[in-house]
N, C-alpha and C. Protein backbone atom coordinates (compact mmCIF):
# COMPACT_ATOMS: atom_id res chain seq x y z
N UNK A 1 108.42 84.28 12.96
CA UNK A 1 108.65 84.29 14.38
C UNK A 1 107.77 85.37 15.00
N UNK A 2 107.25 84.97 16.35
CA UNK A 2 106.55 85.77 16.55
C UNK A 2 106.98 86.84 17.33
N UNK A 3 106.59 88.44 17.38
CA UNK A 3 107.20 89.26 18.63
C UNK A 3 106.57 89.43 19.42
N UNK A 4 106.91 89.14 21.16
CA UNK A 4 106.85 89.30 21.98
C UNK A 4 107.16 90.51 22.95
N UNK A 5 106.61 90.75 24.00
CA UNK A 5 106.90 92.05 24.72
C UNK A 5 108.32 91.96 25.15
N UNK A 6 108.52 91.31 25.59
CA UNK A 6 110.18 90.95 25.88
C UNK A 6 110.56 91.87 24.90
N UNK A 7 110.61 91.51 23.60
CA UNK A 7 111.28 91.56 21.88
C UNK A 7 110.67 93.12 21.73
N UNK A 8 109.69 93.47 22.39
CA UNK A 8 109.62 94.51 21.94
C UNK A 8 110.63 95.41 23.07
N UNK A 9 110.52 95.39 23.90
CA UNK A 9 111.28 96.19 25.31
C UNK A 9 112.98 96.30 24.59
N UNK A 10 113.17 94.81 24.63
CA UNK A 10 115.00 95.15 24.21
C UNK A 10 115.47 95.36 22.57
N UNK A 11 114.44 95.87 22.13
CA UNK A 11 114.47 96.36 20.60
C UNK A 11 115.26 97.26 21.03
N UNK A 12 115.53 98.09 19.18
CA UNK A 12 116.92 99.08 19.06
C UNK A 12 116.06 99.94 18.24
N UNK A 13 116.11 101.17 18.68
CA UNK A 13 115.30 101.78 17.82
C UNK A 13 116.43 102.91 16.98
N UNK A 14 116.42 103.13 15.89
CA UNK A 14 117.33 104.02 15.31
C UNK A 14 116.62 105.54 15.53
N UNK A 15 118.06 106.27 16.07
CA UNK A 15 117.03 107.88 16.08
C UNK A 15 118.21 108.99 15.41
N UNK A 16 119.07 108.21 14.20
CA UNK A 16 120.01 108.89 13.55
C UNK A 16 119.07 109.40 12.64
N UNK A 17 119.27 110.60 11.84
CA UNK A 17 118.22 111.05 10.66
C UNK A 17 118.39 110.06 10.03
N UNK A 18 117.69 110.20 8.88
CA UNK A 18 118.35 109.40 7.74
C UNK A 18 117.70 110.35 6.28
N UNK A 19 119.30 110.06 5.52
CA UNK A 19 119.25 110.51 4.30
C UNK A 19 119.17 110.15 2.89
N UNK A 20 118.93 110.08 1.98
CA UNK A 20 119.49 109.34 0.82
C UNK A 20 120.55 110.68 0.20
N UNK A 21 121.28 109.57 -0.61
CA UNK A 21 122.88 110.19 -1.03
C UNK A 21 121.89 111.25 -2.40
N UNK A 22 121.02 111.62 -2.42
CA UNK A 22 120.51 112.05 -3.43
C UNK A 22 120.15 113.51 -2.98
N UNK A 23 120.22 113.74 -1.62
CA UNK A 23 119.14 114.97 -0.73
C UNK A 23 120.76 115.81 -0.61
N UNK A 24 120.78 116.77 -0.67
CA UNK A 24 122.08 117.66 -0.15
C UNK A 24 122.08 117.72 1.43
N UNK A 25 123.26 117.34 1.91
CA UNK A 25 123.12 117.58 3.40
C UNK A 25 123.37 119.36 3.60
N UNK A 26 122.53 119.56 4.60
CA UNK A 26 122.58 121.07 4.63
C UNK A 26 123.71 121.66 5.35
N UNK A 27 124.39 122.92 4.47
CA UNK A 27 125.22 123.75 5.33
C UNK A 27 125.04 124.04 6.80
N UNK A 28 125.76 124.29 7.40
CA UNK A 28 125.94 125.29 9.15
C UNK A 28 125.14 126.14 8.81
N UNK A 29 124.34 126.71 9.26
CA UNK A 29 124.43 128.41 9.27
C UNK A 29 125.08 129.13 10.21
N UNK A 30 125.26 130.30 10.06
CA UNK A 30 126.25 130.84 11.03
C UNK A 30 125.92 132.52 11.06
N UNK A 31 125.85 132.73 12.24
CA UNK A 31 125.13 134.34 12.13
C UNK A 31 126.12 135.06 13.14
N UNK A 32 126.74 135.80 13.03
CA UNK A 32 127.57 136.76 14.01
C UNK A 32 126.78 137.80 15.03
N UNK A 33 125.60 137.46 14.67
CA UNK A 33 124.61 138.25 15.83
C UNK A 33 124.42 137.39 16.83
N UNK A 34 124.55 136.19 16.69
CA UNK A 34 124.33 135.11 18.09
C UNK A 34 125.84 134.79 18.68
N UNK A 35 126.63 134.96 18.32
CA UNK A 35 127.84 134.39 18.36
C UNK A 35 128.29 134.99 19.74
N UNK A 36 128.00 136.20 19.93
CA UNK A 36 128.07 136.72 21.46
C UNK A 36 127.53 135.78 22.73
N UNK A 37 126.05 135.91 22.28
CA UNK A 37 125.42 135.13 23.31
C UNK A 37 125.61 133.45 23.07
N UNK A 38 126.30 133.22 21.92
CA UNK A 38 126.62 131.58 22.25
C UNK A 38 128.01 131.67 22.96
N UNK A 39 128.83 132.34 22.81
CA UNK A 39 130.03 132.55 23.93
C UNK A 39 129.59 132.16 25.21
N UNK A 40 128.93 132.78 25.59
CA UNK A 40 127.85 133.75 26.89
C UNK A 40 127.48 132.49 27.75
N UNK A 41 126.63 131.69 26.52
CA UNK A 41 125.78 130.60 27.24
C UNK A 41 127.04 129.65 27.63
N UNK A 42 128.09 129.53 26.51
CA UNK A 42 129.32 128.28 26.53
C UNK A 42 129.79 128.45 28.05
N UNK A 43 130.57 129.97 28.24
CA UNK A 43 130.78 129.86 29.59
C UNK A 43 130.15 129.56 30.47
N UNK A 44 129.06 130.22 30.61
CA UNK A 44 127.88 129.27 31.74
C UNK A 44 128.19 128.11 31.78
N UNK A 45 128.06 127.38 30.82
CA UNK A 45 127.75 126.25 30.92
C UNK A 45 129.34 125.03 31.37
N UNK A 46 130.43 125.49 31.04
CA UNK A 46 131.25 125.35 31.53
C UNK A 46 131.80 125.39 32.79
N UNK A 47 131.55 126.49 33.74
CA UNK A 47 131.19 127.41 34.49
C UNK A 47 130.89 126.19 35.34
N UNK A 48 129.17 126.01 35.13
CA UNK A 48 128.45 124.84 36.16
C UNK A 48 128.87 123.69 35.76
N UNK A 49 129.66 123.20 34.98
CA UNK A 49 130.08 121.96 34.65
C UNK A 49 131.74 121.63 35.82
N UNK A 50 132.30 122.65 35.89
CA UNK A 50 133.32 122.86 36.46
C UNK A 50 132.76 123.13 38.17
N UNK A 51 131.98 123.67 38.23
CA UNK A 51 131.43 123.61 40.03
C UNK A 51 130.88 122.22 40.44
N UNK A 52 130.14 121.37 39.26
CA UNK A 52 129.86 120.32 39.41
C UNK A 52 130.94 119.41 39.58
N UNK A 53 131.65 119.14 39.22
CA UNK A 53 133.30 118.69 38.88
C UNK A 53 133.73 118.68 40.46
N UNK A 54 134.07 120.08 41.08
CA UNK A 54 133.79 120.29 42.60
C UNK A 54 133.57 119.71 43.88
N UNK A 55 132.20 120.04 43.24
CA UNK A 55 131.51 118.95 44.59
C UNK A 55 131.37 117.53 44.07
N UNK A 56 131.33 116.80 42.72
CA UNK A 56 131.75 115.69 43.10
C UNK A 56 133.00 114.69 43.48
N UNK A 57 134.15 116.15 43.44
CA UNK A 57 135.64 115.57 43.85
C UNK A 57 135.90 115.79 45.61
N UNK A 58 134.47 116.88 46.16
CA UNK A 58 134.45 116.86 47.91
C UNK A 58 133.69 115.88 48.47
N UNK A 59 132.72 115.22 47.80
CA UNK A 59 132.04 114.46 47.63
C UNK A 59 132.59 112.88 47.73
N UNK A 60 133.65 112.37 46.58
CA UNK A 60 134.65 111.24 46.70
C UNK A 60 135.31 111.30 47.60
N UNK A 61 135.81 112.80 48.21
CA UNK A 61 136.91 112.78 49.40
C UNK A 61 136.59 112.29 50.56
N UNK A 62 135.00 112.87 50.78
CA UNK A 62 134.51 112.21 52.43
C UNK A 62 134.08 110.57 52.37
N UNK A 63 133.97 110.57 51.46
CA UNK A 63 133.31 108.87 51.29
C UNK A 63 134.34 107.69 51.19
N UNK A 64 135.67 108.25 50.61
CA UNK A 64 137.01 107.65 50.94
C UNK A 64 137.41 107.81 52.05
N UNK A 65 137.17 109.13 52.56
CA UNK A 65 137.47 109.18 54.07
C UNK A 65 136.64 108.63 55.26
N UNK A 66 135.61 108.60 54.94
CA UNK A 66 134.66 107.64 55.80
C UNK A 66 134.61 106.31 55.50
N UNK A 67 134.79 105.75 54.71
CA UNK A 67 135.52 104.34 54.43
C UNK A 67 136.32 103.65 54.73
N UNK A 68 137.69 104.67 54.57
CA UNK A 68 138.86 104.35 54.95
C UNK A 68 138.92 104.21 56.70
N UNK A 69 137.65 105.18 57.47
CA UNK A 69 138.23 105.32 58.66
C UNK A 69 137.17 103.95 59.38
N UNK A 70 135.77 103.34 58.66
CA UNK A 70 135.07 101.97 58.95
C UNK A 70 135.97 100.89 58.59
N UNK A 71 136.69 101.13 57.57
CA UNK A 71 138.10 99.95 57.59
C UNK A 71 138.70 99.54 58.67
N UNK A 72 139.11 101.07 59.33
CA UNK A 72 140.32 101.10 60.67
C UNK A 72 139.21 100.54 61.66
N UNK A 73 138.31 100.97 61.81
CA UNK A 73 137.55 100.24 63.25
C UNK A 73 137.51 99.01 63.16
N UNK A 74 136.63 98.64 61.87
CA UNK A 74 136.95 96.81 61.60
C UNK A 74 138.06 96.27 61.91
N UNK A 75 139.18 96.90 61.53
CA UNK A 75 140.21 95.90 61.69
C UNK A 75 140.55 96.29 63.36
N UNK A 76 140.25 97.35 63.95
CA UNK A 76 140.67 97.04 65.44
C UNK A 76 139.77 96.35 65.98
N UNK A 77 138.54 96.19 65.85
CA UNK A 77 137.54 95.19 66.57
C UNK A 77 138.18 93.98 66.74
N UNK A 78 138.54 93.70 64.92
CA UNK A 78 138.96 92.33 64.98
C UNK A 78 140.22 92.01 65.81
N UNK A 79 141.22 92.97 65.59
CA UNK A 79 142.21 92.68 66.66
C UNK A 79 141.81 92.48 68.24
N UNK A 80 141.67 92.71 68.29
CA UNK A 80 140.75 93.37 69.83
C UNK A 80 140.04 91.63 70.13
N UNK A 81 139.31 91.59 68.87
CA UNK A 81 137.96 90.04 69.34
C UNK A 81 138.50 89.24 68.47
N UNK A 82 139.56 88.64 68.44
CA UNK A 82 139.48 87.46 67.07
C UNK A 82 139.09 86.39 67.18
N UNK A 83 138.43 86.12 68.40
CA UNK A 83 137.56 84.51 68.61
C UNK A 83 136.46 85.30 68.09
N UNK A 84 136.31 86.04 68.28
CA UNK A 84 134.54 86.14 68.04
C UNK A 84 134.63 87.04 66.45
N UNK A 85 135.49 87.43 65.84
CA UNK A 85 135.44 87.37 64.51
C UNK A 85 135.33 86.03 63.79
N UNK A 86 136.23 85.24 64.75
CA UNK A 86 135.81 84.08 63.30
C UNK A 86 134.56 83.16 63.55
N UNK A 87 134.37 83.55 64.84
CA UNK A 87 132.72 82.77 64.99
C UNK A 87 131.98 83.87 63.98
N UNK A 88 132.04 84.84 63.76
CA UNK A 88 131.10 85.63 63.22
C UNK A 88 130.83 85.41 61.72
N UNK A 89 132.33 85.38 61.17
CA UNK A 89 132.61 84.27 59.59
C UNK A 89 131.38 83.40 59.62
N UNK A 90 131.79 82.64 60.15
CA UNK A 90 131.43 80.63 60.52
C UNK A 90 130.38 80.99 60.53
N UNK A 91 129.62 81.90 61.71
CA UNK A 91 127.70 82.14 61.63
C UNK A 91 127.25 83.02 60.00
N UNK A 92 127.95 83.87 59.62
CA UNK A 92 127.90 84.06 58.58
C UNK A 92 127.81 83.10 57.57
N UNK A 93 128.42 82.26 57.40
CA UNK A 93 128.57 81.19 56.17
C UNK A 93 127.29 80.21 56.45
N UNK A 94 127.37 79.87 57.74
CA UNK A 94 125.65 79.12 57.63
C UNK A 94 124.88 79.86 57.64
N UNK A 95 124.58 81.21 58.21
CA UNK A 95 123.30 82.10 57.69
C UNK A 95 123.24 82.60 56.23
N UNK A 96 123.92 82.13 55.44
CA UNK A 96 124.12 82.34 54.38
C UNK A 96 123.53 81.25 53.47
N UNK A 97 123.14 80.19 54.13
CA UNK A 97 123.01 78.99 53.68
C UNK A 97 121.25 78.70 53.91
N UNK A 98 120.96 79.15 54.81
CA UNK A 98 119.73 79.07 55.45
C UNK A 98 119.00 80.58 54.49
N UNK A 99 120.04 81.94 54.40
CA UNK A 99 119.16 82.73 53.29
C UNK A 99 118.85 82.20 51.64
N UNK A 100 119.18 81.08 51.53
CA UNK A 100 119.63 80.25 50.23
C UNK A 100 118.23 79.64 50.13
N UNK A 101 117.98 79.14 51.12
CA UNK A 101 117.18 77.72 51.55
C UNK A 101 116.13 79.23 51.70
N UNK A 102 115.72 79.83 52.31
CA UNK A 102 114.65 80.91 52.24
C UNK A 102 114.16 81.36 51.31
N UNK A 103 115.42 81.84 50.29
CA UNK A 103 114.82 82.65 49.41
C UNK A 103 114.48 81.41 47.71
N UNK A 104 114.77 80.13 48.38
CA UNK A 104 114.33 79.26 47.71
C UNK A 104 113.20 78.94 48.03
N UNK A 105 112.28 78.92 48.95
CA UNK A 105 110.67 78.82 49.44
C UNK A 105 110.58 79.75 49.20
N UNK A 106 110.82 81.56 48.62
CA UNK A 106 109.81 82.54 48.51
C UNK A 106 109.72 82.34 47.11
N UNK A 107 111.06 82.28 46.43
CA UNK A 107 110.78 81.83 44.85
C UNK A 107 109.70 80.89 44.55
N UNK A 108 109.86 79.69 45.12
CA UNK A 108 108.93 78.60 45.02
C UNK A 108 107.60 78.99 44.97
N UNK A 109 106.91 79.84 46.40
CA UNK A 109 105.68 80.20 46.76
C UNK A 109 105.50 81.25 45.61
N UNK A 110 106.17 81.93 44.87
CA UNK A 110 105.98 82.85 43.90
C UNK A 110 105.49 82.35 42.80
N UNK A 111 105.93 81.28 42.43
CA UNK A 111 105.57 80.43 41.19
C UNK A 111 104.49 80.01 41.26
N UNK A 112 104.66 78.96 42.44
CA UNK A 112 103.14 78.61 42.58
C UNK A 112 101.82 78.59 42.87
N UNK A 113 101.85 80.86 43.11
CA UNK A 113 100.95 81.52 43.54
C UNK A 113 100.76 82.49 43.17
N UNK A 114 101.38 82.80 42.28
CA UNK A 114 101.87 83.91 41.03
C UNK A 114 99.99 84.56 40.72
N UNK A 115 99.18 83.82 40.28
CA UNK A 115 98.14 84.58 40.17
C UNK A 115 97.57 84.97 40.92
N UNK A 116 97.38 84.24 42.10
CA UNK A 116 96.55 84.59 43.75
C UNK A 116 97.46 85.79 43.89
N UNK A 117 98.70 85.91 43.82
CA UNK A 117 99.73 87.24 44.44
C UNK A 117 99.13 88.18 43.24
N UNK A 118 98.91 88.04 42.34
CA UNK A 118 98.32 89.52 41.33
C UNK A 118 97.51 89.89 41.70
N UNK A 119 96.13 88.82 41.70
CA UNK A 119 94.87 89.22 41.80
C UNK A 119 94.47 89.72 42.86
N UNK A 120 94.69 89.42 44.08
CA UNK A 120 94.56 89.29 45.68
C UNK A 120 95.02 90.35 46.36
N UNK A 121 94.74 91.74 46.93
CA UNK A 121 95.64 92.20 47.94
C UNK A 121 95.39 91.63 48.85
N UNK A 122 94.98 90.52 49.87
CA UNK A 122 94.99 89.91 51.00
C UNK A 122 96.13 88.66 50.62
N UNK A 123 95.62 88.09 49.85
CA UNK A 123 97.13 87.49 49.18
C UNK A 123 98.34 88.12 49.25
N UNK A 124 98.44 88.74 48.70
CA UNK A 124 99.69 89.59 48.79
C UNK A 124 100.53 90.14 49.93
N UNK A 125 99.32 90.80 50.58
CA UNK A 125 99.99 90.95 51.63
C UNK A 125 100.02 89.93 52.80
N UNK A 126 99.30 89.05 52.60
CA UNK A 126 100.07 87.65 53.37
C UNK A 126 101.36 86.98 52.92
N UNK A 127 101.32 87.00 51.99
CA UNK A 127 103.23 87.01 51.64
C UNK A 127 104.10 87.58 52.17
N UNK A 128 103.24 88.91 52.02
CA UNK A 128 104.54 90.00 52.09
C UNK A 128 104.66 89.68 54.06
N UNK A 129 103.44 89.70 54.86
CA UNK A 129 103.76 89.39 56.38
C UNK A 129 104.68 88.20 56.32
N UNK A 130 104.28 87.06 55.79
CA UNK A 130 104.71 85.79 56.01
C UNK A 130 106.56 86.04 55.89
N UNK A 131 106.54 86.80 54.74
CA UNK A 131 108.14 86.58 54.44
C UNK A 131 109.33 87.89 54.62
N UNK A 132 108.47 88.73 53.90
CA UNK A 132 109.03 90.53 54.11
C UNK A 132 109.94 90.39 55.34
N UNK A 133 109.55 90.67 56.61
CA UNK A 133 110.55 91.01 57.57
C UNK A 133 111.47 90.01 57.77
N UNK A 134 111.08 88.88 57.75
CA UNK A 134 112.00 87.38 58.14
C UNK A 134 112.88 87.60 57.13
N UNK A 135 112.89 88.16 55.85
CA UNK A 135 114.11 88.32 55.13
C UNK A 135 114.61 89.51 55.03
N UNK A 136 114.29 90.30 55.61
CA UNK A 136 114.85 91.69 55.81
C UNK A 136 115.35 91.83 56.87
N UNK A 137 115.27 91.11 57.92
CA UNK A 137 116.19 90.59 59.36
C UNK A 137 116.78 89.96 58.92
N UNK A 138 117.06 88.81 58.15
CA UNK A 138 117.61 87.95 58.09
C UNK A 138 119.07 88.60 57.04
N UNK A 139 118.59 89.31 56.00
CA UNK A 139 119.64 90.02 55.46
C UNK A 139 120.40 91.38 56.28
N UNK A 140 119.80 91.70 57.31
CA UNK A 140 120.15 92.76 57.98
C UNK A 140 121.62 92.08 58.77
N UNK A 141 121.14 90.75 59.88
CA UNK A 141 121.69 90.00 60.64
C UNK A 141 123.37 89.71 59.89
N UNK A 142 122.94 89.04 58.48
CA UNK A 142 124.13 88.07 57.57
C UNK A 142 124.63 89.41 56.99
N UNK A 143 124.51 90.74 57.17
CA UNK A 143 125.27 91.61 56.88
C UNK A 143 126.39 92.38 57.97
N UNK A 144 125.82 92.01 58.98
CA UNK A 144 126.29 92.81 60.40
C UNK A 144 126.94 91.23 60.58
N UNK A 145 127.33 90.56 60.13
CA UNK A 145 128.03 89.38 60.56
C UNK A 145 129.11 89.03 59.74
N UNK A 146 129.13 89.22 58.06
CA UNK A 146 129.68 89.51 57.53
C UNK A 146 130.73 90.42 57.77
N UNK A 147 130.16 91.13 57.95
CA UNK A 147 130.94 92.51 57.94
C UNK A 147 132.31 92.48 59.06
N UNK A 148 131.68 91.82 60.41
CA UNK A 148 132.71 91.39 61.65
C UNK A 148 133.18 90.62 60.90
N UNK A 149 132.74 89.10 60.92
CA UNK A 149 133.90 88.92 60.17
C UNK A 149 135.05 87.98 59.24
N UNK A 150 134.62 89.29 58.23
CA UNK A 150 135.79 89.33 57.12
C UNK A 150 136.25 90.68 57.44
N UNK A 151 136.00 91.53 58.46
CA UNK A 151 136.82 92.51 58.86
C UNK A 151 138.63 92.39 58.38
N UNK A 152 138.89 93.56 57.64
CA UNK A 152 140.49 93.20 56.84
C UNK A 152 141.29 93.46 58.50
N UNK A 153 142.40 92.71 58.35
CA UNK A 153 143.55 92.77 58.76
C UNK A 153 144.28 94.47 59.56
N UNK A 154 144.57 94.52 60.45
CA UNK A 154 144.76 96.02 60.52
C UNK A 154 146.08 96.17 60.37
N UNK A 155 146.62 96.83 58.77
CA UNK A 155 147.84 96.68 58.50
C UNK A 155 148.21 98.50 57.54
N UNK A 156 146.92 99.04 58.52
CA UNK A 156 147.42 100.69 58.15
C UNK A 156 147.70 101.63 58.99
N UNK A 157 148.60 102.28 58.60
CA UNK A 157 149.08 103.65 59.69
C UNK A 157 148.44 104.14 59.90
N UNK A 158 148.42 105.13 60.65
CA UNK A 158 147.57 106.45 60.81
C UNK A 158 147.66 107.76 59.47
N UNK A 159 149.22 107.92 59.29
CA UNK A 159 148.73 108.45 57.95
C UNK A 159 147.79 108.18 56.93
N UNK A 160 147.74 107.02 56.32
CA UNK A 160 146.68 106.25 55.23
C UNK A 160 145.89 106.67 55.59
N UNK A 161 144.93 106.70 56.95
CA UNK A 161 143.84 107.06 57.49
C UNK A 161 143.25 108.52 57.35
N UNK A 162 143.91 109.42 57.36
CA UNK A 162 143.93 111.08 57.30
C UNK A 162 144.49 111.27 55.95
């Protein structure tokens, strides 16, 4: 069989030593002259492991809290607009359908231009004009539409919120 780059990329490479049962595995060494400064370094290193710890638990707090509080607006919009949340669904689900149908002509044009797009930077970047923004609006749009709505239900207190 032959190997391929693929075959080579998701290979496994072993990086355990290796021994035969014949070699003595070697003792620890252990010196009481370092033993200070390996204390020394341990705390450090604990130390910044534990400040790190920190800021990524102030870190989870605002991002739950800023989450939690784009939840609460969604769901009052939607209270607030519920004709025009579920038009927003409904335009959602066919712009969803039409990014389907898009990103099925860029696939397509990819295939069947695959070398002109390597070789070519005028190629290329006629693609990239032709299609780049029309799908980067287009995913911008079916996200901001989405988002209205499947807006959840507004079924939280104000405590939950704080």
């Amino acid at each position: 069989m032959a190997t391929t780059s693929l075959d080579l990329l998701y290979s496994q490479i072993n990086v355990f030593p290796t021994y035969t049962p014949s070699q003595p595995v070697p003792a620890p060494t252990t010196t009481s002259e370092h033993s200070p400064q390996l204390c020394g370094l341990l705390s450090e290193l604990v130390s910044a492991q534990d400040r790190q710890t920190t800021l990524l638990e102030e870190f989870v707090s605002t991002i739950s809290n800023a989450h939690r509080r784009r939840i609460v607006e969604l769901g009052l919009w939607k209270r607030s607009n519920p004709e025009l949340a579920e038009y927003c669904k409904r335009a959602a689900k066919k712009l969803e359908r039409i990014q389907t149908d898009l990103l099925s002509s860029i696939t397509e044009e990819i295939e069947s231009n695959a070398d002109m797009l390597l070789d070519s930077e005028f190629g290329l970047n006629e693609f990239v004009d032709r299609y780049g923004t029309k799908f980067l609006q287009l995913n911008s749009l079916l996200h901001i539409l989405a988002q209205l709505g499947n807006a959840p239900d507004l079924q939280v207190t104000v405590q939950e919120i704080q």
